[in-house]
C-alpha atoms as a PDB file:
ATOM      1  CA  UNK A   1      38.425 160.339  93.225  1.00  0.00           C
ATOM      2  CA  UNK A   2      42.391 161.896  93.118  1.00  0.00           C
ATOM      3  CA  UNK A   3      44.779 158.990  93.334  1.00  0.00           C
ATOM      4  CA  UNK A   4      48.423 159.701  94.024  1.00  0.00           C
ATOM      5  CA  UNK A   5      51.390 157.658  93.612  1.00  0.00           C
ATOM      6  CA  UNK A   6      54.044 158.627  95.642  1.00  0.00           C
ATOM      7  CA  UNK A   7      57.447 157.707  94.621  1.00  0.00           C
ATOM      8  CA  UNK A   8      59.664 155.841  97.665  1.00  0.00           C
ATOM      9  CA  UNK A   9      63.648 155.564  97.256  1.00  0.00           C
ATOM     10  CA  UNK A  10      64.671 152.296  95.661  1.00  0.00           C
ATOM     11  CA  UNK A  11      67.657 150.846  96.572  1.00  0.00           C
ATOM     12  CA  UNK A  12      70.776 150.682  94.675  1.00  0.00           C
ATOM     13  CA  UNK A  13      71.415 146.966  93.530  1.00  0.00           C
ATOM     14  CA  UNK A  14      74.169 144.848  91.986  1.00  0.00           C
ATOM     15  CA  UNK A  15      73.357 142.916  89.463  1.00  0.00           C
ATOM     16  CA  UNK A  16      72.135 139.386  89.857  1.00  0.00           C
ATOM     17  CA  UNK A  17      74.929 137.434  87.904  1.00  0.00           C
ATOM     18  CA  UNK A  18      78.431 138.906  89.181  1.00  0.00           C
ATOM     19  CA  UNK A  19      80.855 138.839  86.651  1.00  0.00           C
ATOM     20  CA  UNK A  20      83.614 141.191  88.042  1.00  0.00           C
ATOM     21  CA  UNK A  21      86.086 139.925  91.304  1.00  0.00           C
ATOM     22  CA  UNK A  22      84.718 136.712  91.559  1.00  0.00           C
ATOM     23  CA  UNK A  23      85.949 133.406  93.414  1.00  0.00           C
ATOM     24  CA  UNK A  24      86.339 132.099  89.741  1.00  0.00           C
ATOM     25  CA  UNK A  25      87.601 134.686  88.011  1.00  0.00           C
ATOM     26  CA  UNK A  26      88.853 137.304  91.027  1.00  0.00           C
ATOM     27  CA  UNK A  27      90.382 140.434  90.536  1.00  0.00           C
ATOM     28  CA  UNK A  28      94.152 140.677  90.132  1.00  0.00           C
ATOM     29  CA  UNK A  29      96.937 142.912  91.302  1.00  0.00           C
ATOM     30  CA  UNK A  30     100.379 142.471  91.377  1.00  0.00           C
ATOM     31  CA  UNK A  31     102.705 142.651  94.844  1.00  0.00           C
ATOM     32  CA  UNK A  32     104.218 145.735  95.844  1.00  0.00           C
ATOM     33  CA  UNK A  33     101.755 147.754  93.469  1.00  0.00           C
ATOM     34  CA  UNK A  34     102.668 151.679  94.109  1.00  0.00           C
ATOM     35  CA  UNK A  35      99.129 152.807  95.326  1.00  0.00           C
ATOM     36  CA  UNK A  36      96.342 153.696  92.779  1.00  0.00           C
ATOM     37  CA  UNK A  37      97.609 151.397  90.611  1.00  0.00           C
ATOM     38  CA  UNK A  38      94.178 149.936  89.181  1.00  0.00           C
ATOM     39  CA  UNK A  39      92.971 146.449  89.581  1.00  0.00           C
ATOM     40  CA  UNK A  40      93.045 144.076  86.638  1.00  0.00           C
ATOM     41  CA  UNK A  41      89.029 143.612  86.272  1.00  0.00           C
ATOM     42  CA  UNK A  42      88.797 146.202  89.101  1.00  0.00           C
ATOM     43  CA  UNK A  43      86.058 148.511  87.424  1.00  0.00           C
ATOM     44  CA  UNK A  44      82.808 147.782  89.016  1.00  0.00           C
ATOM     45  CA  UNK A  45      81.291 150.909  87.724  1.00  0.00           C
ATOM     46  CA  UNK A  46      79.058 148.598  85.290  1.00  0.00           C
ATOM     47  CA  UNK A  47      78.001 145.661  87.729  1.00  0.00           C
ATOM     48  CA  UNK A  48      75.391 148.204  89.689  1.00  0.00           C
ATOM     49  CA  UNK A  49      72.685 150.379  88.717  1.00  0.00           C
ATOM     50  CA  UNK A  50      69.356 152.525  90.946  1.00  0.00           C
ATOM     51  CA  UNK A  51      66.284 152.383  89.386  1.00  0.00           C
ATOM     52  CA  UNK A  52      65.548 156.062  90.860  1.00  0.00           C
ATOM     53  CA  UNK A  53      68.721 157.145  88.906  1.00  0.00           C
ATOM     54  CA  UNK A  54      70.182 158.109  92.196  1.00  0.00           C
ATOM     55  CA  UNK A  55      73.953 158.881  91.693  1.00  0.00           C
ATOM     56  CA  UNK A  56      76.201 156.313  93.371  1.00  0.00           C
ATOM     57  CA  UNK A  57      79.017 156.476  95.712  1.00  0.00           C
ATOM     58  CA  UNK A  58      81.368 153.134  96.458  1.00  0.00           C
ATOM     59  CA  UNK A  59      83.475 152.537  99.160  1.00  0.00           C
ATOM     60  CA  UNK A  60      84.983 149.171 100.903  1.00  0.00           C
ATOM     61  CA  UNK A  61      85.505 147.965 103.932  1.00  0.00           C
ATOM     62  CA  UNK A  62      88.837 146.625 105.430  1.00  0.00           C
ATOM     63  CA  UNK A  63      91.533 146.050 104.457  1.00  0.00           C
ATOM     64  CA  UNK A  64      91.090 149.306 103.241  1.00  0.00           C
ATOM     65  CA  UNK A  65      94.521 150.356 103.649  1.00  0.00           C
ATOM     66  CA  UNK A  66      95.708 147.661 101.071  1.00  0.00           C
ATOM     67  CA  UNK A  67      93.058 148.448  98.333  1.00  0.00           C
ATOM     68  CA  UNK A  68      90.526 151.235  97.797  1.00  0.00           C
ATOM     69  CA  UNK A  69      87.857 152.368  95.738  1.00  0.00           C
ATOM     70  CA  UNK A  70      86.906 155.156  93.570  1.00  0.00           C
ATOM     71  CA  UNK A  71      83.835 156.920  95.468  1.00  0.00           C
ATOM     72  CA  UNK A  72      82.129 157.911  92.141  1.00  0.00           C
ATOM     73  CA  UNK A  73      83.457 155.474  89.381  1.00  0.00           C
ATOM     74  CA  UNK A  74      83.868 151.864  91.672  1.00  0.00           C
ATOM     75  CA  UNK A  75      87.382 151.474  89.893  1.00  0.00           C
ATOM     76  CA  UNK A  76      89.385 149.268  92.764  1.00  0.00           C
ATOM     77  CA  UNK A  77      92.887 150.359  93.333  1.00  0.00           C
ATOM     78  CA  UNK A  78      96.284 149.845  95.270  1.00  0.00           C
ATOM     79  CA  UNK A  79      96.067 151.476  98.462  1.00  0.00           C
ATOM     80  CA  UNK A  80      98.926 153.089 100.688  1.00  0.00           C
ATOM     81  CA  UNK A  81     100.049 149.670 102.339  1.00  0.00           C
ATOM     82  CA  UNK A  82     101.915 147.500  99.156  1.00  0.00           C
ATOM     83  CA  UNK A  83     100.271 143.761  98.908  1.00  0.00           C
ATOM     84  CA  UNK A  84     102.648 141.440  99.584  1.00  0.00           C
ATOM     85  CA  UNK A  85     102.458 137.658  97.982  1.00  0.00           C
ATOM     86  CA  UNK A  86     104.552 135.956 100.528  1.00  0.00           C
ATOM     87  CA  UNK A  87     102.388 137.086 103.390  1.00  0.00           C
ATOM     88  CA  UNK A  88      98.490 137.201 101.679  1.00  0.00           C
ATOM     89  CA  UNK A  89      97.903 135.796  98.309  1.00  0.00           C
ATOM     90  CA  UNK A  90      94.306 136.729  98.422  1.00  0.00           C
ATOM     91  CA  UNK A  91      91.849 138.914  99.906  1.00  0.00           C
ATOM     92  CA  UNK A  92      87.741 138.716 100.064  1.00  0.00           C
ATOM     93  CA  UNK A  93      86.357 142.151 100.428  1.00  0.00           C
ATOM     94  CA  UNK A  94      82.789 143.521 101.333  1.00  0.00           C
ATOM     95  CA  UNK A  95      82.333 146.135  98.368  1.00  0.00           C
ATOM     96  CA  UNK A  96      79.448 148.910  99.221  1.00  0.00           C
ATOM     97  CA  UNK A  97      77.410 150.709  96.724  1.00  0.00           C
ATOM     98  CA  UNK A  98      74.848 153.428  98.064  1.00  0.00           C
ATOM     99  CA  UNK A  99      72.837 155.912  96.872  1.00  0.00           C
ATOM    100  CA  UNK A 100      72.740 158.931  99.547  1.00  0.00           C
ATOM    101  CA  UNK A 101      69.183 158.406 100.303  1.00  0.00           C
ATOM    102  CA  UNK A 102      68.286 158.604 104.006  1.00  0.00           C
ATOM    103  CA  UNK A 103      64.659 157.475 103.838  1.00  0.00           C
ATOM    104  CA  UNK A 104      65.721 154.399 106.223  1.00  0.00           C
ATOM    105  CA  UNK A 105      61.565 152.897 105.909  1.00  0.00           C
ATOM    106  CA  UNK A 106      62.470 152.245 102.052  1.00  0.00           C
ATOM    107  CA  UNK A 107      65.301 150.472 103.130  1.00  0.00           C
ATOM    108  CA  UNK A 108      64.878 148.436 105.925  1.00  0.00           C
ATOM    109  CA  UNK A 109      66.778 144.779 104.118  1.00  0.00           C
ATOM    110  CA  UNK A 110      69.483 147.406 102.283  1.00  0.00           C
ATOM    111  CA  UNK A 111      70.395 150.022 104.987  1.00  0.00           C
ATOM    112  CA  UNK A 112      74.437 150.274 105.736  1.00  0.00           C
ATOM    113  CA  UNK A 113      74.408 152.053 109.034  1.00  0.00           C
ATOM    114  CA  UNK A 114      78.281 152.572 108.871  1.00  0.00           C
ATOM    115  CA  UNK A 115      79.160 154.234 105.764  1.00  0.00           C
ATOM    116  CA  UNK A 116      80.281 157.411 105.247  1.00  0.00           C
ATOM    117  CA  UNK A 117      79.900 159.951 105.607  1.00  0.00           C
ATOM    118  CA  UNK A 118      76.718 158.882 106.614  1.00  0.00           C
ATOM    119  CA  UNK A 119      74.556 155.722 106.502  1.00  0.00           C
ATOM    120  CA  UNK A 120      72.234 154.985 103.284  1.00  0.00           C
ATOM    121  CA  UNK A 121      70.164 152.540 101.466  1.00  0.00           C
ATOM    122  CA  UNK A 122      72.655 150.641  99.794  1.00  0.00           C
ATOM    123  CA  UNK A 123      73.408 146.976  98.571  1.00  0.00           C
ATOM    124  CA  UNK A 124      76.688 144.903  99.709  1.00  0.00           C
ATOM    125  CA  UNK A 125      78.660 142.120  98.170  1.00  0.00           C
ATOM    126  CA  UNK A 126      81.677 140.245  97.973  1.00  0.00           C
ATOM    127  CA  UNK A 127      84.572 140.713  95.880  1.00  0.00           C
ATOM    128  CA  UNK A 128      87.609 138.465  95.731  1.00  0.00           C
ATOM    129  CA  UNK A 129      91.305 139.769  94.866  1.00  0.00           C
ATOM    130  CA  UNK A 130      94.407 137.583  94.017  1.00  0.00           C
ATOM    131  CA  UNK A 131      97.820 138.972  94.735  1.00  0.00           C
ATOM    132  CA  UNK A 132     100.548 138.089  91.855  1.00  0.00           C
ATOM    133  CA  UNK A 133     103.991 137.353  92.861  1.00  0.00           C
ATOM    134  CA  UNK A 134     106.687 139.162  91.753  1.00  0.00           C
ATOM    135  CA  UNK A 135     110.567 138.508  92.014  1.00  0.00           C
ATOM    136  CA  UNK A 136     111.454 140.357  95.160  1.00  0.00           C
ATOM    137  CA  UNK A 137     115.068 141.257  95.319  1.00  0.00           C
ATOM    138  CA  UNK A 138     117.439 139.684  98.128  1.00  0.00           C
ATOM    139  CA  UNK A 139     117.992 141.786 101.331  1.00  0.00           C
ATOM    140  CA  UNK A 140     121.278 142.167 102.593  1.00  0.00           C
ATOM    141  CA  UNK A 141     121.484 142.647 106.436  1.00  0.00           C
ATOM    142  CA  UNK A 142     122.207 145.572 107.857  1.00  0.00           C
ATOM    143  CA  UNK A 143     125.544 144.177 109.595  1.00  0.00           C
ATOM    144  CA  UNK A 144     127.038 143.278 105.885  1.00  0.00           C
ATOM    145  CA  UNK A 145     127.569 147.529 105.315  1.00  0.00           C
ATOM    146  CA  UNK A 146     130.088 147.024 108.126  1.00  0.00           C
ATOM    147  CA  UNK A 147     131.540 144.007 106.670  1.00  0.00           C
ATOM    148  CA  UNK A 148     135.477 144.450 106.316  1.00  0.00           C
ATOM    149  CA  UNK A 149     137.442 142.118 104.104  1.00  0.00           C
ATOM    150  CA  UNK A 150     141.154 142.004 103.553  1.00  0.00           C
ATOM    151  CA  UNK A 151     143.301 139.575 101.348  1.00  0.00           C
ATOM    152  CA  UNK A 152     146.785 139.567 100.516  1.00  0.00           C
ATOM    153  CA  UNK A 153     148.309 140.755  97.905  1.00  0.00           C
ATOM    154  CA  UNK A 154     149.347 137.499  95.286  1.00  0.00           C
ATOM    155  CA  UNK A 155     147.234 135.620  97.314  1.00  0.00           C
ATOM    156  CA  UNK A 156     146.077 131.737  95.470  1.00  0.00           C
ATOM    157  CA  UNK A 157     142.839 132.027  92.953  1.00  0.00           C
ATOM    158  CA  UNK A 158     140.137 130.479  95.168  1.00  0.00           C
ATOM    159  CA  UNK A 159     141.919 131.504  98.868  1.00  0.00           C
ATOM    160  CA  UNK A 160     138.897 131.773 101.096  1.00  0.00           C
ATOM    161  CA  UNK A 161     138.347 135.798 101.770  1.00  0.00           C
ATOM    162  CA  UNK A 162     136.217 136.555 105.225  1.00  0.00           C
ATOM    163  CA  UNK A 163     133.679 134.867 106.522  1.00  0.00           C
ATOM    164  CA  UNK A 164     130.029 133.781 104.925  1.00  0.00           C
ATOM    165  CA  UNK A 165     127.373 135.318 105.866  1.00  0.00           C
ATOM    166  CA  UNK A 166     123.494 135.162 104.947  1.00  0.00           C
ATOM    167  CA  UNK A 167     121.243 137.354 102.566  1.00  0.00           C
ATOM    168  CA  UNK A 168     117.380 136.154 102.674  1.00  0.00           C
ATOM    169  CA  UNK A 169     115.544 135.992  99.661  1.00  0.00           C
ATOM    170  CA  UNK A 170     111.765 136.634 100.427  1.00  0.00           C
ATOM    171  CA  UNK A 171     110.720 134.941  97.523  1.00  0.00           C
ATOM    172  CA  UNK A 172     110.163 131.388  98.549  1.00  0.00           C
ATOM    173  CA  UNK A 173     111.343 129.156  95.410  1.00  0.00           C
ATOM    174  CA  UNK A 174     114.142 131.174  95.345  1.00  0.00           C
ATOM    175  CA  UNK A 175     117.689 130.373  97.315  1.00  0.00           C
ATOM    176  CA  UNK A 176     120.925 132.473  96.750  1.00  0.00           C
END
């Protein structure tokens, strides 16, 4: 009698007690980060593992233009669009971790048909990012670079020179 074990494609899984991004203690990144700027707590590299030893590859889904993700370390970065604290102060992301396998039968509960370059067995969670606010400068309009003012020569300390006009500060608790 021959018995043979055949090995089957595990999944790739996080691990049970998430400790990295989480609605308690979320990642952190400060507004107007240039991109790649890394996430503080932003390396997930450590919170998943595949018992095949399958390499992994991470990626996240939108907003993936304001954050993205190292494909072969899960470091979480800055992407191209700047984070800005006065609009979002927090996102919730979906974070992916797959390991290339295409044996969909092994899968079936841990498939992501929309990754790419292709789908995979893979395992899914969320990850939580707060924005922190920085001191935004004031914007002056564009109108104020045509702004003309005249005053007479020997004219009183205090005489009243033009006419006021308005520079928005984006910051909130701020006024000018």
């Amino acid at each position: 009698i021959s018995i043979i074990v055949s090995n089957v494609n595990d999944p790739p899984q996080f691990a049970s007690s998430e400790t990295k991004c989480t609605v308690a203690d979320p990642c952190t990144l400060a507004e107007n980060s240039a991109e790649g700027v890394e996430l503080s707590g932003g390396d997930l590299g450590g919170t998943a593992s595949d018992v095949d030893g399958d390499a992994l590859t991470w990626s996240v889904a939108s907003p993936g233009s304001h954050f993205s993700i190292d494909a072969s370390t899960g470091v979480l970065s800055a992407g191209v669009i700047m984070a800005d604290f006065e609009a979002i102060r927090a996102y919730t992301l979906s974070v992916f971790v797959a390991d290339g396998s295409s044996e969909k039968e092994n899968c079936q509960s841990q498939w992501c048909e929309d990754l790419v370059p292709s789908p995979a067995c893979c395992d899914t969670r969320q990850i939580h990012i707060t924005i922190g606010n920085t001191n935004d400068a004031p914007q002056w309009p564009a109108a104020a670079a045509a702004l003309k003012f005249e005053v007479a020569e020997n004219s009183a300390e205090g005489s009243l020179v033009g006419s006021g006009f308005f520079a928005p500060d984006q910051d909130a608790a701020n006024t000018l």
